[in-house]
Protein backbone atom coordinates (compact mmCIF):
# COMPACT_ATOMS: atom_id res chain seq x y z
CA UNK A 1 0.00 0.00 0.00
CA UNK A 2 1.33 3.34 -1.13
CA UNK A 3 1.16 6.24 2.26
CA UNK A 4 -0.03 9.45 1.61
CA UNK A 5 3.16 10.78 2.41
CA UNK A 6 4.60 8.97 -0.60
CA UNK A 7 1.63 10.36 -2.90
CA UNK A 8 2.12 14.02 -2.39
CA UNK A 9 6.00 13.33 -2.38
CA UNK A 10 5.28 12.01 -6.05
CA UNK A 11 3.29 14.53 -6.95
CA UNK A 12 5.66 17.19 -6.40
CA UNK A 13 8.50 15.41 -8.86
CA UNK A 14 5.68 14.57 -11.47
CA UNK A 15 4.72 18.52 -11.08
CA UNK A 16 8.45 20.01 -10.79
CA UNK A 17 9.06 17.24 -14.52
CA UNK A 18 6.41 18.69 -15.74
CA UNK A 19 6.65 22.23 -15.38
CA UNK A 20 10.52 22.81 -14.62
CA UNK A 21 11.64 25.22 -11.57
CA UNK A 22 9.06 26.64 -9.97
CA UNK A 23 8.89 28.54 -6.28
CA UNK A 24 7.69 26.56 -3.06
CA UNK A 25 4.01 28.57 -3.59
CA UNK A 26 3.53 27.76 -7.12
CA UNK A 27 4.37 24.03 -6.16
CA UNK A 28 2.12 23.60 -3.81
CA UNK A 29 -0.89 25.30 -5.59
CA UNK A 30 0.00 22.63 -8.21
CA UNK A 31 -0.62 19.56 -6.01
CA UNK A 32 -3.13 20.98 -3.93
CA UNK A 33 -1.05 21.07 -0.59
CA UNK A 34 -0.93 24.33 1.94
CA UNK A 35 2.46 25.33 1.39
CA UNK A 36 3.88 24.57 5.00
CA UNK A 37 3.05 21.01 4.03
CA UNK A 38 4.80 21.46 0.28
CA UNK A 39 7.73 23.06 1.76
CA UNK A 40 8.03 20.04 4.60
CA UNK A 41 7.73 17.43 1.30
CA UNK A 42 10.33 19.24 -0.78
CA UNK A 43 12.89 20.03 2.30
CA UNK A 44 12.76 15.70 2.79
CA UNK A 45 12.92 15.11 -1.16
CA UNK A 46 16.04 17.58 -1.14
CA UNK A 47 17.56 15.56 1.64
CA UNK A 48 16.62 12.49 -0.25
CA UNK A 49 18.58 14.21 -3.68
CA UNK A 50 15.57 14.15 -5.46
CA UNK A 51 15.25 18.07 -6.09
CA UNK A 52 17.53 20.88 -5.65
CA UNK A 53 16.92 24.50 -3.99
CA UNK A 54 18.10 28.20 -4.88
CA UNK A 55 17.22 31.02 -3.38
CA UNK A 56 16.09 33.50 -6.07
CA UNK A 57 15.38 35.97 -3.23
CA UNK A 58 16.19 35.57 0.46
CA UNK A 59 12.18 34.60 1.03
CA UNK A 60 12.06 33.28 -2.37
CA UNK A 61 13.05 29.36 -3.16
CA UNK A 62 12.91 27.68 -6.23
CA UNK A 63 12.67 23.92 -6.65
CA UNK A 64 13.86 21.85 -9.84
CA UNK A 65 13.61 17.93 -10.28
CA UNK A 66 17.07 16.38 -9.88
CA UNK A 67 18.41 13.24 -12.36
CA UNK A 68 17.96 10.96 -9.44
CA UNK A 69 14.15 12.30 -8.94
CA UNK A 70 13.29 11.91 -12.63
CA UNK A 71 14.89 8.07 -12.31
CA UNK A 72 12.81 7.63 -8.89
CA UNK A 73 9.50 8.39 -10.58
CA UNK A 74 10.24 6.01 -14.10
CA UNK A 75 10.48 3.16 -11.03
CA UNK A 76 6.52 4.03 -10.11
């Protein structure tokens, strides 16, 4: 059985391969998540290697899919 933890975590690479860099706000708009939660998700897929940060602004971060998220989501 897949958690729900795993499903939103998905969601955010199939958004961020689908759309390219975006910032944490647009993200989670795009899967439906408050963005606390989205920013919680992406901060554990950056630990995991699975998207990378910059800080466009110093309140403003943008997220891109990394090689090793766009191989983690072929595998589901």
């Amino acid at each position: 059985m897949v958690s729900s933890v795993e499903v939103v975590r998905e969601n955010i690479l199939k958004f961020l391969s689908t759309n390219g860099e975006k910032a944490t706000g647009e993200i989670a708009r795009g899967v439906g998540k408050p963005t606390h939660i989205a920013k919680y998700h992406l901060t554990r897929l950056l630990i995991d290697g699975l998207v990378e940060r910059r800080f466009a602004t110093p309140k403003v971060i943008m997220w891109k899919i990394t090689d090793k998220g766009r191989d983690a989501l072929k595998q589901h």
